[in-house]
Protein backbone atom coordinates (compact mmCIF):
# COMPACT_ATOMS: atom_id res chain seq x y z
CA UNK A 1 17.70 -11.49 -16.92
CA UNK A 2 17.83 -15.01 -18.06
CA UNK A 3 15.57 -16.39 -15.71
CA UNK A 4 12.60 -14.26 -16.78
CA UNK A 5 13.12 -14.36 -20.74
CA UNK A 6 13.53 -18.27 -20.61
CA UNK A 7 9.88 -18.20 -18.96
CA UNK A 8 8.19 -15.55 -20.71
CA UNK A 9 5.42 -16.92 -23.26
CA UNK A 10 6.59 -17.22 -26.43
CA UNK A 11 3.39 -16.27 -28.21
CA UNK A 12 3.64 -12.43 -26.28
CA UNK A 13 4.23 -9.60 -28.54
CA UNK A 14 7.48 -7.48 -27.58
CA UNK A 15 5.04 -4.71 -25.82
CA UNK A 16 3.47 -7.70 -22.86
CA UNK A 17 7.34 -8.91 -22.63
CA UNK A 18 8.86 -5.63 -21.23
CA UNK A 19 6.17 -6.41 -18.24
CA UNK A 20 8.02 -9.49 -17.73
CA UNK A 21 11.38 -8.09 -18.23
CA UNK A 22 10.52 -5.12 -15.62
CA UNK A 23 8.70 -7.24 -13.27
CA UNK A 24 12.06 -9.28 -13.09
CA UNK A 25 14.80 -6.38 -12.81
CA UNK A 26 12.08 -4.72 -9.98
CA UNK A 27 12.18 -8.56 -7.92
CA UNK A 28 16.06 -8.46 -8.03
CA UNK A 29 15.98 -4.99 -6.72
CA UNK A 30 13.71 -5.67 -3.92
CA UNK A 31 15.32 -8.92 -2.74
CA UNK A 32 18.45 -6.39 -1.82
CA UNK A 33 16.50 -4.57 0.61
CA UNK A 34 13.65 -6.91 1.56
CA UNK A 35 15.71 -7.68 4.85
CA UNK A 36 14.58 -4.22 5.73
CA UNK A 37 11.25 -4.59 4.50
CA UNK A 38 10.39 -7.02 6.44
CA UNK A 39 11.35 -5.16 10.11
CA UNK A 40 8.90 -4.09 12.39
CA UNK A 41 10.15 -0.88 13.00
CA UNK A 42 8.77 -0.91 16.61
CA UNK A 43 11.85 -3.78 17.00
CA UNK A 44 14.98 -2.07 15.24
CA UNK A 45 16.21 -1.66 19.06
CA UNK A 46 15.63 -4.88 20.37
CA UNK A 47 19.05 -6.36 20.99
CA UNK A 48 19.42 -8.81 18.26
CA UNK A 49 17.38 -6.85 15.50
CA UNK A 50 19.80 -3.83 16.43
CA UNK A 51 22.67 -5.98 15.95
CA UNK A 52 22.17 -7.27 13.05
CA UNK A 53 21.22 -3.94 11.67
CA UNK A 54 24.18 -1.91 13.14
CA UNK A 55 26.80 -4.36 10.77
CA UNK A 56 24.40 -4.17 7.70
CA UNK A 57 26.05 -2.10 4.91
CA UNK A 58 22.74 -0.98 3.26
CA UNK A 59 22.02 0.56 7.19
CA UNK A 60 25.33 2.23 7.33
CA UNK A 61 25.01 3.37 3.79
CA UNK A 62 21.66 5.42 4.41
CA UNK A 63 22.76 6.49 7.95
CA UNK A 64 25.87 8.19 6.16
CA UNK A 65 23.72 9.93 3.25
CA UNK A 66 21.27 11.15 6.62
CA UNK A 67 23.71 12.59 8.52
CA UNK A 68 25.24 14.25 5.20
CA UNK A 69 21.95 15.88 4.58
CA UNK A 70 21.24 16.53 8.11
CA UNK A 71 18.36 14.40 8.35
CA UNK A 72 16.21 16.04 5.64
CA UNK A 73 13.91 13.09 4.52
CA UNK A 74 12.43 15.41 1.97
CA UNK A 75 15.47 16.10 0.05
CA UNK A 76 16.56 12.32 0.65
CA UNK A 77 13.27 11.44 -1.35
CA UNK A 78 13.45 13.30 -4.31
CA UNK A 79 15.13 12.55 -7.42
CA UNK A 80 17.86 14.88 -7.94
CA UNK A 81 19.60 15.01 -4.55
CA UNK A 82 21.48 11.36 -5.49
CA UNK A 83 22.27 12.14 -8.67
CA UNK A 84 25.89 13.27 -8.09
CA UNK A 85 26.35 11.00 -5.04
CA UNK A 86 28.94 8.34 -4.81
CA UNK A 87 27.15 5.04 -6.10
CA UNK A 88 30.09 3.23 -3.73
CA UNK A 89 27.45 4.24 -1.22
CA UNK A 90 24.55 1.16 -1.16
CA UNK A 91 21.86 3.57 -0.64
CA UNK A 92 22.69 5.63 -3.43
CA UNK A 93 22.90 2.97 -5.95
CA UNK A 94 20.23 1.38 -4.97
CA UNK A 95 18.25 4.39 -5.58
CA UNK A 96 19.35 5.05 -9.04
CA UNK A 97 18.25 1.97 -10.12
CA UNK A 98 14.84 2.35 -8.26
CA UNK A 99 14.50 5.84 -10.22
CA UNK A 100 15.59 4.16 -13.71
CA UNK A 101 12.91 1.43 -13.04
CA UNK A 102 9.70 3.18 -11.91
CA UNK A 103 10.48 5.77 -14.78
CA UNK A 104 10.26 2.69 -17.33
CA UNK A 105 9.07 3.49 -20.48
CA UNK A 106 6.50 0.47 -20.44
CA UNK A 107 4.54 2.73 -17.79
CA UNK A 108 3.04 5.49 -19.09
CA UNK A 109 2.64 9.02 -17.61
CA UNK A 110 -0.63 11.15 -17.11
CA UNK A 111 0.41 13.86 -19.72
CA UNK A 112 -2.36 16.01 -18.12
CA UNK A 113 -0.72 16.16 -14.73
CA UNK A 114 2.89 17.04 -12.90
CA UNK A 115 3.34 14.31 -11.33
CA UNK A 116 5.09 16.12 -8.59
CA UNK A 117 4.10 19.82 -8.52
CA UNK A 118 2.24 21.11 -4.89
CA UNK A 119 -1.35 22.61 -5.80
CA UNK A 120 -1.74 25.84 -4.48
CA UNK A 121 -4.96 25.10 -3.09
CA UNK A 122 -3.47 21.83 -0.91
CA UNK A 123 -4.23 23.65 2.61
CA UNK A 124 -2.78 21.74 5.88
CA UNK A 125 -6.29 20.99 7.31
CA UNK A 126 -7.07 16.99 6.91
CA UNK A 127 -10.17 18.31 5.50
CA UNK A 128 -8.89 20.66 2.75
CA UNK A 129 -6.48 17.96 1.66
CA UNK A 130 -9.37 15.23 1.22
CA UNK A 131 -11.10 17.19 -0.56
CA UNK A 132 -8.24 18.35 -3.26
CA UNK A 133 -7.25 14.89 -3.10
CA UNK A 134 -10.88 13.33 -3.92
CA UNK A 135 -11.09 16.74 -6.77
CA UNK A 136 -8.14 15.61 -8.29
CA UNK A 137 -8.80 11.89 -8.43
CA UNK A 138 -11.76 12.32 -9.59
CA UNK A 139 -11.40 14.77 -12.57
CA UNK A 140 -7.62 12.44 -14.02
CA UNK A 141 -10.16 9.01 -13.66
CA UNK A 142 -12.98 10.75 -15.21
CA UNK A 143 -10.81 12.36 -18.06
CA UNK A 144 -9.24 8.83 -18.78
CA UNK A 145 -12.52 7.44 -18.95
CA UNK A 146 -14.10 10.02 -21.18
CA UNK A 147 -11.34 8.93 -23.60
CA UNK A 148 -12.09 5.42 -24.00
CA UNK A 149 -15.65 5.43 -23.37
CA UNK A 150 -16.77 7.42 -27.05
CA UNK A 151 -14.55 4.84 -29.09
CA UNK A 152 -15.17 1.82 -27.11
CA UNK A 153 -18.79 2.81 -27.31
CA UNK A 154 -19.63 2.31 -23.78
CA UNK A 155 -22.99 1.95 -22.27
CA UNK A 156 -22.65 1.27 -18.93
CA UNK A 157 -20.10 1.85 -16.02
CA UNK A 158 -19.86 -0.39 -13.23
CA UNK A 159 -18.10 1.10 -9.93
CA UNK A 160 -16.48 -2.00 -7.64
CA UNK A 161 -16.21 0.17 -3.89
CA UNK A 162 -17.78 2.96 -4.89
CA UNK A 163 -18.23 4.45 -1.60
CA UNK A 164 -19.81 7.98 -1.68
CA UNK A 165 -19.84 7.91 -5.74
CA UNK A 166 -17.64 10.87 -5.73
CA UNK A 167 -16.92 9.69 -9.49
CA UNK A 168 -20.64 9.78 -10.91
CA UNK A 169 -21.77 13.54 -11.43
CA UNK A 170 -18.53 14.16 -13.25
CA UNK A 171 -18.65 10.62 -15.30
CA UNK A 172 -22.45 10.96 -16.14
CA UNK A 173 -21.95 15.10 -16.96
CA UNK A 174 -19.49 13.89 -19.68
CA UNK A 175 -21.25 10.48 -21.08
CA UNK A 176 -24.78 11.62 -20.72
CA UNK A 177 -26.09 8.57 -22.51
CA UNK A 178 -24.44 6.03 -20.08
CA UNK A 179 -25.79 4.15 -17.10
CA UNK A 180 -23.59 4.34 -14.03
CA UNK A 181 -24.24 1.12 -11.45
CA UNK A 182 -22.20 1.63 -7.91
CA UNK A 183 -21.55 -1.51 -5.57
CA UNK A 184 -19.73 -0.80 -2.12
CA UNK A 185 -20.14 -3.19 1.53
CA UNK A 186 -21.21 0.05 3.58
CA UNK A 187 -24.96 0.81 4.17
CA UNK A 188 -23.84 4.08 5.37
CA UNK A 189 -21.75 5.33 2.30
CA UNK A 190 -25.11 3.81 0.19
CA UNK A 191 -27.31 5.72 1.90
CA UNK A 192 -24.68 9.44 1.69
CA UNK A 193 -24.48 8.58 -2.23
CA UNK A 194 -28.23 8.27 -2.58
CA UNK A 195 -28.47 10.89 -0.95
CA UNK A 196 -26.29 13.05 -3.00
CA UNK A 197 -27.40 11.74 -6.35
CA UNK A 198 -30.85 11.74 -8.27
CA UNK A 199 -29.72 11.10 -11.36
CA UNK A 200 -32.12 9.22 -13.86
CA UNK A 201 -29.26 6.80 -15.21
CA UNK A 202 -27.83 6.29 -11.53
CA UNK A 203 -27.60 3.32 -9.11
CA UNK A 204 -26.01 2.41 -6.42
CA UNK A 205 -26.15 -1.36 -4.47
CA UNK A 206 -25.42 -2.89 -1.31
CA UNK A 207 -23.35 -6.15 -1.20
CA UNK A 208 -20.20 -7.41 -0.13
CA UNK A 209 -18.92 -8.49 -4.01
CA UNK A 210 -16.27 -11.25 -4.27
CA UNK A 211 -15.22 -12.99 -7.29
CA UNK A 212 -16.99 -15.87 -6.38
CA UNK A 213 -20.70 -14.48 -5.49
CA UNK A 214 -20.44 -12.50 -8.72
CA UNK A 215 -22.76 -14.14 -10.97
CA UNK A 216 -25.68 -14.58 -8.21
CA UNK A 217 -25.35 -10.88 -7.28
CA UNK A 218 -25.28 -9.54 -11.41
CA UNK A 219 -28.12 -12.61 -12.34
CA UNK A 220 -30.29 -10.46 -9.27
CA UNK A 221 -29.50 -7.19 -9.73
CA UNK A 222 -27.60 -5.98 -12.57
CA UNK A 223 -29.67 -7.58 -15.13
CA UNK A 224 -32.49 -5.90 -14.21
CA UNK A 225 -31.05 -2.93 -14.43
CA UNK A 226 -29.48 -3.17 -17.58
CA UNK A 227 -33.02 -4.73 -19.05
CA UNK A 228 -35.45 -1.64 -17.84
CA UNK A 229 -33.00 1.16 -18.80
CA UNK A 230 -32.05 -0.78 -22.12
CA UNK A 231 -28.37 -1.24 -21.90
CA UNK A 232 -26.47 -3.97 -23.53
CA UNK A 233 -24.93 -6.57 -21.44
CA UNK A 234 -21.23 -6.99 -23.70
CA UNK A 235 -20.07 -3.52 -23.36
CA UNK A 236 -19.88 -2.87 -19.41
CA UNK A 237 -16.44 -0.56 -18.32
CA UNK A 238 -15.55 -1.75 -14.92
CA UNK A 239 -14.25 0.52 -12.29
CA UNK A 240 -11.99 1.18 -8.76
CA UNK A 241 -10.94 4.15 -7.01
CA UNK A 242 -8.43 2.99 -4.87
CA UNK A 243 -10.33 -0.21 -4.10
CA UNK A 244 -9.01 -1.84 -0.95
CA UNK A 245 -7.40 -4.71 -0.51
CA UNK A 246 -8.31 -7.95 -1.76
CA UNK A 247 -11.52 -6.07 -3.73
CA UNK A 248 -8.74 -4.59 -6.39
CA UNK A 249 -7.89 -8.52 -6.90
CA UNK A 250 -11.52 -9.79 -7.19
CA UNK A 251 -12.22 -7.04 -9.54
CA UNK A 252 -9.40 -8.32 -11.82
CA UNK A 253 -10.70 -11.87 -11.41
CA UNK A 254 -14.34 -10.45 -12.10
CA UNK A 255 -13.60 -8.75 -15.68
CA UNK A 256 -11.65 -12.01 -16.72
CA UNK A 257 -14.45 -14.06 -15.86
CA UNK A 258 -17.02 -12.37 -17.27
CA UNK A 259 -17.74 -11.79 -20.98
CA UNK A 260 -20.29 -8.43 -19.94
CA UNK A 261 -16.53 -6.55 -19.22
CA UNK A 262 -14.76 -5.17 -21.92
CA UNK A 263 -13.13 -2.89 -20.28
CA UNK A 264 -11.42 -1.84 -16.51
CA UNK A 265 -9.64 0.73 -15.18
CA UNK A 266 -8.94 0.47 -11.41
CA UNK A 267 -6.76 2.24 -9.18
CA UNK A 268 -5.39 -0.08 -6.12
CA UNK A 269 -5.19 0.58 -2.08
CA UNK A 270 -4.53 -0.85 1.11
CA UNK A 271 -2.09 -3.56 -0.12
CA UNK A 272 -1.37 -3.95 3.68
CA UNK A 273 -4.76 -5.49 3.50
CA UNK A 274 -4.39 -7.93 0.62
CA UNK A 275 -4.59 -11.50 1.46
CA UNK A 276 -0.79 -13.28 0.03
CA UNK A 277 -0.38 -17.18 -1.17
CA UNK A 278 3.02 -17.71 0.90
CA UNK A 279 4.49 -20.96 -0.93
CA UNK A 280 6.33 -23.61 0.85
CA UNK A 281 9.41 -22.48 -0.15
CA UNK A 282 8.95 -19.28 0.74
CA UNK A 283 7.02 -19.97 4.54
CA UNK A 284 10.44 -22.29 4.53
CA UNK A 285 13.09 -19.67 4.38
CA UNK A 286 15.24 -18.18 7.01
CA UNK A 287 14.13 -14.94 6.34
CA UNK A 288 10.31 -15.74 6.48
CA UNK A 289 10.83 -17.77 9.40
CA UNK A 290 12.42 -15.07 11.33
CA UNK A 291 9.93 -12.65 10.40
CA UNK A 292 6.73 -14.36 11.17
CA UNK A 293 8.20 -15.49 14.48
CA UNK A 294 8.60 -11.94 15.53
CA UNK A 295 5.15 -10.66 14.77
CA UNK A 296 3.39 -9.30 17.54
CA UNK A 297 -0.18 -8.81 18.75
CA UNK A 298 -2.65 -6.21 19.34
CA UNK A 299 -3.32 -4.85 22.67
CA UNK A 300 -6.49 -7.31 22.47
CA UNK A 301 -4.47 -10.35 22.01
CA UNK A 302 -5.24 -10.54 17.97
CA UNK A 303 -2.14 -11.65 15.86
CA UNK A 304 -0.56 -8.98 13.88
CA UNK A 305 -0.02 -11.04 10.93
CA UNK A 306 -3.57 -12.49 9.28
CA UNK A 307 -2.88 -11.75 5.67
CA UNK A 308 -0.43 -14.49 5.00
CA UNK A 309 -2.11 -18.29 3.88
CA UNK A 310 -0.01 -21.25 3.43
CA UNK A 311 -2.36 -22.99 1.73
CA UNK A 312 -3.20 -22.46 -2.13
CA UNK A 313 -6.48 -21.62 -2.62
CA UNK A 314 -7.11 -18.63 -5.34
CA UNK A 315 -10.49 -17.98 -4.34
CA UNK A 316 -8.81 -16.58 -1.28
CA UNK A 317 -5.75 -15.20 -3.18
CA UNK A 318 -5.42 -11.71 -3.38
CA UNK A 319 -1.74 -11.96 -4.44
CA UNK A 320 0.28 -13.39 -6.03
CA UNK A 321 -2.52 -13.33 -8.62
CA UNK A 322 -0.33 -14.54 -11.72
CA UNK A 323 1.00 -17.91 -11.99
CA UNK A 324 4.17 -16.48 -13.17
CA UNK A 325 5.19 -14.95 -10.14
CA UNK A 326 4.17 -18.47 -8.09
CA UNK A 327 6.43 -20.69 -10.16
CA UNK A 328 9.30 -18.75 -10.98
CA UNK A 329 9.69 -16.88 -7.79
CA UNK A 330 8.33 -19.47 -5.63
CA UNK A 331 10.62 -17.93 -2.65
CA UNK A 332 9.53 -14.52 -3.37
CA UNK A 333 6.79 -13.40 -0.34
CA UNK A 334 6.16 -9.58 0.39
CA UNK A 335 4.55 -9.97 4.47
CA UNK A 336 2.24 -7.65 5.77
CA UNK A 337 4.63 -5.47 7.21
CA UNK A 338 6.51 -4.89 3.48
CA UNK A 339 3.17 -3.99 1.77
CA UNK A 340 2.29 -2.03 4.52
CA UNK A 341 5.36 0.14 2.97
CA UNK A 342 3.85 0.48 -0.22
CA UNK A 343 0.93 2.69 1.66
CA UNK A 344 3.68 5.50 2.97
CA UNK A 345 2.98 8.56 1.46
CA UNK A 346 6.32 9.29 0.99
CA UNK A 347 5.80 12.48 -0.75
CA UNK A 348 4.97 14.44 2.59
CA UNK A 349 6.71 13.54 4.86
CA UNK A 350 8.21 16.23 7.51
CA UNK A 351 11.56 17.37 9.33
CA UNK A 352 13.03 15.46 12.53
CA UNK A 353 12.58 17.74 14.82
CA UNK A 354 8.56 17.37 13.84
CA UNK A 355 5.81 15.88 16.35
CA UNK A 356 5.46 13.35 13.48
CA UNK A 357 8.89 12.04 13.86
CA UNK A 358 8.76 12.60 18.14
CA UNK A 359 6.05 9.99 18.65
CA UNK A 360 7.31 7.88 16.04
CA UNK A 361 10.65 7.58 18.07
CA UNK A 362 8.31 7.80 21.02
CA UNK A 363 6.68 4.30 19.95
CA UNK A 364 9.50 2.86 19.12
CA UNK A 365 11.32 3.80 23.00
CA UNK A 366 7.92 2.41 24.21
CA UNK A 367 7.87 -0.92 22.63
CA UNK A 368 11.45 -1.37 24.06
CA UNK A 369 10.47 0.10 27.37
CA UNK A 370 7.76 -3.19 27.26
CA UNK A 371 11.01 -5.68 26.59
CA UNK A 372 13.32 -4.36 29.30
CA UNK A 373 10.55 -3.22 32.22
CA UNK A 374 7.22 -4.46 31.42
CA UNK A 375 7.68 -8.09 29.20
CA UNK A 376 4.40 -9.09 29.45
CA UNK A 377 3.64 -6.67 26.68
CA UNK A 378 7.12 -6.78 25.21
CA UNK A 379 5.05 -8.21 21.54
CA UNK A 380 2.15 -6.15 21.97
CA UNK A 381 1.29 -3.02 19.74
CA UNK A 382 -1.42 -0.56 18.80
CA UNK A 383 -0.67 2.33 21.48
CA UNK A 384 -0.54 4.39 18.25
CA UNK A 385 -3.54 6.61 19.34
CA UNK A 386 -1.71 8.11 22.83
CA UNK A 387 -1.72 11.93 21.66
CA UNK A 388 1.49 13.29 21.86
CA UNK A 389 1.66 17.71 22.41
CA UNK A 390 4.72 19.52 21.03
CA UNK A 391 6.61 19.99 24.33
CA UNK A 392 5.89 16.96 25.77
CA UNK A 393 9.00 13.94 26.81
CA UNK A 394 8.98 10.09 26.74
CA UNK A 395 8.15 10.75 30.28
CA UNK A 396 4.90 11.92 29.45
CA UNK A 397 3.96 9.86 26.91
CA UNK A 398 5.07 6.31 29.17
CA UNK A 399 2.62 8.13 31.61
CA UNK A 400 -0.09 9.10 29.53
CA UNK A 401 0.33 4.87 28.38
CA UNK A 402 0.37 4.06 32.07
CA UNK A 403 -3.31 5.03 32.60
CA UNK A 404 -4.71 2.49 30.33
CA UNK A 405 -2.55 -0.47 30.92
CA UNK A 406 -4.24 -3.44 32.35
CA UNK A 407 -6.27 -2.67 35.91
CA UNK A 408 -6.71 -6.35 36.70
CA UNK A 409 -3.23 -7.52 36.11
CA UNK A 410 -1.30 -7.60 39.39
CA UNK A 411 1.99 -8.55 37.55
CA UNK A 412 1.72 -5.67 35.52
CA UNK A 413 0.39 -3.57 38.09
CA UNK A 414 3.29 -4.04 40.52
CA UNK A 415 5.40 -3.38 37.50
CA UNK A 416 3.97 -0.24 36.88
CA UNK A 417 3.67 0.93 40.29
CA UNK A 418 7.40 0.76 40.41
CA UNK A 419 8.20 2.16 37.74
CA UNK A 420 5.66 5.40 38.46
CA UNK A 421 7.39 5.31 41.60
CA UNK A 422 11.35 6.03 40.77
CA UNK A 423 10.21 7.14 36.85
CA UNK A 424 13.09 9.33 36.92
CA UNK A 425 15.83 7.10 38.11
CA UNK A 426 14.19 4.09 35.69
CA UNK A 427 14.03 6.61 32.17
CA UNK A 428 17.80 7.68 33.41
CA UNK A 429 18.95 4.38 32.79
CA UNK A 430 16.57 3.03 30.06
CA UNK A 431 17.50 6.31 27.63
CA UNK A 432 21.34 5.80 28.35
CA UNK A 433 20.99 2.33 27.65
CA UNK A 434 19.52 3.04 23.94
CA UNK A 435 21.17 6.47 23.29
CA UNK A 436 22.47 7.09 20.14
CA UNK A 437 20.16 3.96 18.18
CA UNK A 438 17.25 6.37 17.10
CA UNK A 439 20.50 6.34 14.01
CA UNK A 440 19.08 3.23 12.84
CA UNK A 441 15.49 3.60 13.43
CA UNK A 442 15.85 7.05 11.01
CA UNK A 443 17.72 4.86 8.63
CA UNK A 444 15.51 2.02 8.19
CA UNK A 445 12.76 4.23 7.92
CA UNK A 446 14.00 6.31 5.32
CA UNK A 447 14.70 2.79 3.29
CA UNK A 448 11.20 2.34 3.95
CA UNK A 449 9.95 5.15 2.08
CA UNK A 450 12.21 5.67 -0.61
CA UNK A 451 11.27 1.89 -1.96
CA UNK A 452 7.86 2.05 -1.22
CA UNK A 453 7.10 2.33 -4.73
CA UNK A 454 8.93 -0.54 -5.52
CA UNK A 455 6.60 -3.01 -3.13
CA UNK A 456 3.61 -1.10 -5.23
CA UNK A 457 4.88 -1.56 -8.73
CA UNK A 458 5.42 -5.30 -8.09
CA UNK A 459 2.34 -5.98 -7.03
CA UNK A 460 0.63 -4.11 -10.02
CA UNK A 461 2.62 -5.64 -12.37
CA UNK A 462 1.75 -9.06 -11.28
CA UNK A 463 -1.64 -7.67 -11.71
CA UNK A 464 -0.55 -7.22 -14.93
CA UNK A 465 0.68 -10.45 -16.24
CA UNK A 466 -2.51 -12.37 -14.27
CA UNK A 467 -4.50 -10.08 -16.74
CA UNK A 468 -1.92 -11.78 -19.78
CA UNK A 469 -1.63 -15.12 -18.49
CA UNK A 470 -5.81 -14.95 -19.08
CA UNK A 471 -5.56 -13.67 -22.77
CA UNK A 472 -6.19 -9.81 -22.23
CA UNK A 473 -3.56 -8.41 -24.53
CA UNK A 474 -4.27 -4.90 -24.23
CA UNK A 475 -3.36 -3.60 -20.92
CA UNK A 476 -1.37 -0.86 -19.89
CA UNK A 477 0.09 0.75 -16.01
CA UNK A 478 -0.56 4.17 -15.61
CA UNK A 479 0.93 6.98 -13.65
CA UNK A 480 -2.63 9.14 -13.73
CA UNK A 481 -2.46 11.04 -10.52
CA UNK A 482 -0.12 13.74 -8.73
CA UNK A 483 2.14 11.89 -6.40
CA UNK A 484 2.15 14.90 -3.82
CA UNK A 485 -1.83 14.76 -4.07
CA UNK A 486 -2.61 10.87 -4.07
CA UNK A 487 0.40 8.61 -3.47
CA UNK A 488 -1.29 5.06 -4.58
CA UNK A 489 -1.61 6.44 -8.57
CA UNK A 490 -0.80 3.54 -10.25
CA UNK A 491 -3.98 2.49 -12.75
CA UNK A 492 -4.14 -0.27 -14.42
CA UNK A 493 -6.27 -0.18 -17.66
CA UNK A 494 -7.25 -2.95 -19.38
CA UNK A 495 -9.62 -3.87 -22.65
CA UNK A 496 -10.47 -7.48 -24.19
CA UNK A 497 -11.36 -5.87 -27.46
């Protein structure tokens, strides 16, 4: 732990250095399974890729634990199952130390919730789960708030992505005296929550908010608001409900920049979407280098990888955000395709034998299907969407992709036509060929989920330390919501006061 305490600010209390401390011991961690991190899992059975995996001890590790436990992903993600497992096994080790660090003592817990315990009420519809899920947010963010807010003295709330406002009628029913101001980049959701809400103390705005168009937007329409309902303008709590992407990091830069904040609580999203600062040591690297030059495109020809810029510019930064991370980890770099990890909800996940897990392999048999029949699209994805019924094969499915593929190619065509032609003969040999490999697609997947946290916590604590590095000395991470309900519950809470 040298490295980090060497670096760490002197003039930090002993509270703001276990960030550092953590932040270090969770980097260490994910540098021994980053290699799997970054793999596209439509690849693992490309040739090399599959290779490479097949000799790689953490891969043989979790395909042994797998078979042990029949293939139970469920049991493989909780807690207890590892405990009185071999740590000679990778996985297993691994693990532990993944369980000792999320469980941190530096991050508080939601004493109002079980973190893990299955509401009754959950359903299986998409729709009944939404709307627990939204209940449940809503009523932990609310309760948090309603803490702060009568101490801090709070006049006003300001919601960055507010969307539908699904926070307001709880937050205004509790702090009756306080203004609430929603901002969100969708006419549509504007127009539901006006719909929805008639509230005297109630607004919500339309505008794409970055950090940098900030002051023009608040000088225009804010201020105006505070003025005619007679709020203060040095007591605002800024908000985020799972704000997406890059808006979580603009919203940090926003309350640092502006003396109106003097509080936040936000609640991050769609890291996948998050624009990262890739350094020149780390775009340099063997392992970057053979990542980015596998990235494929989308069936309309649009590179896969868009998130990563080479060039430092923190307007445009959404992470790194902290200058720690940037000069003592200049080779550290997470990739689309690792942060995409961080958005598994690895708390439901399903059986083998489930349609889930059919397609999945399904995909994966297709994408190599491309490289051995069809190479024209042999770095092309997005056939997620083919529907996929209970009893139906790979044959199907290849079929069911064979209607859309590309009318006007006549390479592709002929291809095709062949293929159609002697499908039988063709999926004989293609599924021999790759028999027995769905081992280490199962296996890199299940790394995949069980250190998806990790990818999440580093990224909120260098949230964390930004907030620091800019003087804010009271800040805290949060575990406020039920993992089962809402996997992204990490909030990170904040005060300059």
């Amino acid at each position: 732990m040298e490295k980090t305490s060497e670096k760490i600010p002197s003039n930090i209390n002993d509270d703001l250095r276990k960030y550092y401390i953590l932040l270090d011991k969770m980097i260490i961690l994910y540098k021994k399974i980053q290699h799997i991190c970054l793999i596209n899992l439509n690849n693992v059975f490309k040739k090399n890729i599959y290779e490479e995996l097949s000799k790689d001890k953490l891969i043989k590790d979790t395909i042994q634990i797998l078979e042990k436990y029949k293939y139970d992903f469920n049991k493989l993600l909780s807690t207890q199952i590892l405990i009185n497992e071999n740590e000679d096994n990778l996985y297993v080790s691994l693990s532990k130390e993944l369980n000792i660090l999320i469980n941190d003592s530096i991050i508080e817990r939601n004493k109002d919730v079980d973190l893990f315990k299955i509401p009754l009420n959950m359903g299986k519809s998409k729709k009944s789960i939404f709307k627990v899920k939204k209940e449940h947010e809503v009523e932990q963010l609310s309760n948090f708030i309603d803490k702060i807010s009568p101490k801090e003295k709070i006049e006003t709330l300001l919601e960055m992505g507010c969307g539908k406002s699904y926070l307001t009628e709880t937050i205004l029913s509790h702090n009756k005296n306080c203004l609430y101001i929603g901002i969100d980049m969708k006419e549509n959701l504007i127009k539901k929550s006006n719909s929805n809400n008639n509230k005297e103390n109630f607004f919500v705005l339309y505008s794409i908010v970055t950090a940098n168009n900030f002051q023009k937007f608040y000088d225009e329409k804010i201020k105006e608001i505070l003025i005619s309902k007679n709020k203060t303008e040095n007591n605002i709590f800024l908000l985020g409900l799972h704000s997406c992407g890059n808006l979580t990091s603009d919203t940090l830069k926003v309350f640092i920049k502006y003396k109106c904040f003097s509080n936040l609580a936000i609640v991050g999203c769609c890291m996948n979407l998050l624009t990262e600062y890739i350094t020149p040591e780390a775009k340099n690297s063997i392992l970057f280098q053979n990542y980015y030059n596998t990235i494929g495109y989308t069936v309309k020809g649009d590179f896969l990888e868009k998130t990563c810029i080479f060039n430092y510019n923190f307007d445009e930064i959404g992470y790194p955000l902290s200058q720690h991370i940037i000069k003592i980890y200049p080779d550290l770099f997470l990739t689309r395709t690792a942060r995409n990890s961080a958005m598994q909800n690895n708390t439901e996940t399903e059986q083998i034998d489930s349609i889930m897990y059919k397609k999945f392999y399904y995909r994966t048999l297709l994408q190599v299907f491309f490289d051995d029949y069809i190479n024209e699209y042999s770095w092309t994805y997005g056939f997620g969407k083919i529907d996929l019924e209970e009893n139906e094969s790979f044959k199907d499915y290849l079929l069911k992709f064979f209607k859309d593929i590309d009318k006007n190619n006549e390479s592709i065509n002929k291809k095709k036509d062949y293929i159609i032609k002697n499908i039988d003969v063709v999926l004989k040999e293609f599924l021999s060929n790759h028999k027995g490999k769905e081992k280490i697609l199962w296996s890199v997947n299940m790394i995949r989920m069980k250190f998806a946290k990790l990818v999440e916590y580093i990224i909120a604590l260098d949230r964390i330390i930004y907030l620091i590095e800019n003087g804010i000395e009271k800040v805290k991470l949060v575990k406020i919501f039920n993992e089962i309900i809402s996997t992204r519950n990490i909030l990170i809470y904040a005060s300059k006061k």
